[in-house]
Protein backbone atom coordinates (compact mmCIF):
# COMPACT_ATOMS: atom_id res chain seq x y z
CA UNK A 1 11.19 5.86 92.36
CA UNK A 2 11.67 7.50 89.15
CA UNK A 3 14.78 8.10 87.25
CA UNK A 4 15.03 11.94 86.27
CA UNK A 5 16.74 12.86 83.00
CA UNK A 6 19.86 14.83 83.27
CA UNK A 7 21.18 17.87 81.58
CA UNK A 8 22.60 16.21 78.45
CA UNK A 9 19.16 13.86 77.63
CA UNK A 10 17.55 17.29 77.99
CA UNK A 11 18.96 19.62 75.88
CA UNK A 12 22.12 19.60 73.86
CA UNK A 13 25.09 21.58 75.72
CA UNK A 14 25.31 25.15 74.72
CA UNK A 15 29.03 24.96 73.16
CA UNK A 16 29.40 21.92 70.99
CA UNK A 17 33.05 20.50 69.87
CA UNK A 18 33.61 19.39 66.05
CA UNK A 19 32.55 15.94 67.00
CA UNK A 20 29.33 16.89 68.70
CA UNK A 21 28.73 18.91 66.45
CA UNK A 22 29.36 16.95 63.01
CA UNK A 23 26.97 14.38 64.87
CA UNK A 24 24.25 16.66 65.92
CA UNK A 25 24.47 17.79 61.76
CA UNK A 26 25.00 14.26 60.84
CA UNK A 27 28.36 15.28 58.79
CA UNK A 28 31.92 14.34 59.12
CA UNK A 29 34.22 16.12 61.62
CA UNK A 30 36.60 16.80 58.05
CA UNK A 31 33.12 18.95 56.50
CA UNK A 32 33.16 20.91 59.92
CA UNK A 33 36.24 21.23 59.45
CA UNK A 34 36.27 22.50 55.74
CA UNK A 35 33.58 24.95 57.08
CA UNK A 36 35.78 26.48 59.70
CA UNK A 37 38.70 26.70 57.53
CA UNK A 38 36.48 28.26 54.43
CA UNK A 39 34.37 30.61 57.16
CA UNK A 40 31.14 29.76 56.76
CA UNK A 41 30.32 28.48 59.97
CA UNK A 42 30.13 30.81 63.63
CA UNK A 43 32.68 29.19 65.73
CA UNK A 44 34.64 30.58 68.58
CA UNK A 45 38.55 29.64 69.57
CA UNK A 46 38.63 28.87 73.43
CA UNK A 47 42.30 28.38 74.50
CA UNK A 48 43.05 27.04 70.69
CA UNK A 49 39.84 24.87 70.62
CA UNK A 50 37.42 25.16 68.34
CA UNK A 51 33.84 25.86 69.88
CA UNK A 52 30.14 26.29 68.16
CA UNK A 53 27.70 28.06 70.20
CA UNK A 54 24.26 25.75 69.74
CA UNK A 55 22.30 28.95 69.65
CA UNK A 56 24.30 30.16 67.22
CA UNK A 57 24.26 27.29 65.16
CA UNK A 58 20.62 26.94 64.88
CA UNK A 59 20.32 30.23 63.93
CA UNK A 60 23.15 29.87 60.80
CA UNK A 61 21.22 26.85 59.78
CA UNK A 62 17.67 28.83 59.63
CA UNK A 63 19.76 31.33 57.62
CA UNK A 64 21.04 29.18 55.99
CA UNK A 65 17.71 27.18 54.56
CA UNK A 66 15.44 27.60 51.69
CA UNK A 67 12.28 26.31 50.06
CA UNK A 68 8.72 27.32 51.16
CA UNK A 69 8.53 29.06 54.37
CA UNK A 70 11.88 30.38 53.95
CA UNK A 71 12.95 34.16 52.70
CA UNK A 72 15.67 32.89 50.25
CA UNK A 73 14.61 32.67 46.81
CA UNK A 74 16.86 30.28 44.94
């Protein structure tokens, strides 16, 4: 019998907290944090929580990049 992967080894959950998020980013919970707090991050407040949408997210990085095969010019 073979094991079959579950939800989370499949695909990352589609609202991340700070923590899952700083690790999926590889940053510190305090830069998410300093993101939030400056707003330059889409988050959303559910019942005083702090939630990023992954969808979201991957788009604000992809806006967020530059070099070749990106539109921003630096």
């Amino acid at each position: 019998m073979t094991s079959r992967p579950g939800p989370s080894q499949l695909e990352p959950p589609a609202w991340l907290t700070v923590a899952q998020l700083a690790d999926l980013l590889q940053i510190t919970e305090r830069h998410i944090r300093r993101l939030v707090a400056e707003d330059r991050i889409p988050r959303t407040k559910v019942g005083g929580r702090i939630r990023f949408n992954h969808e979201r997210i991957l788009g604000w990085l992809d806006d967020n990049s530059s070099g070749p095969g990106h539109g921003n010019a630096a």
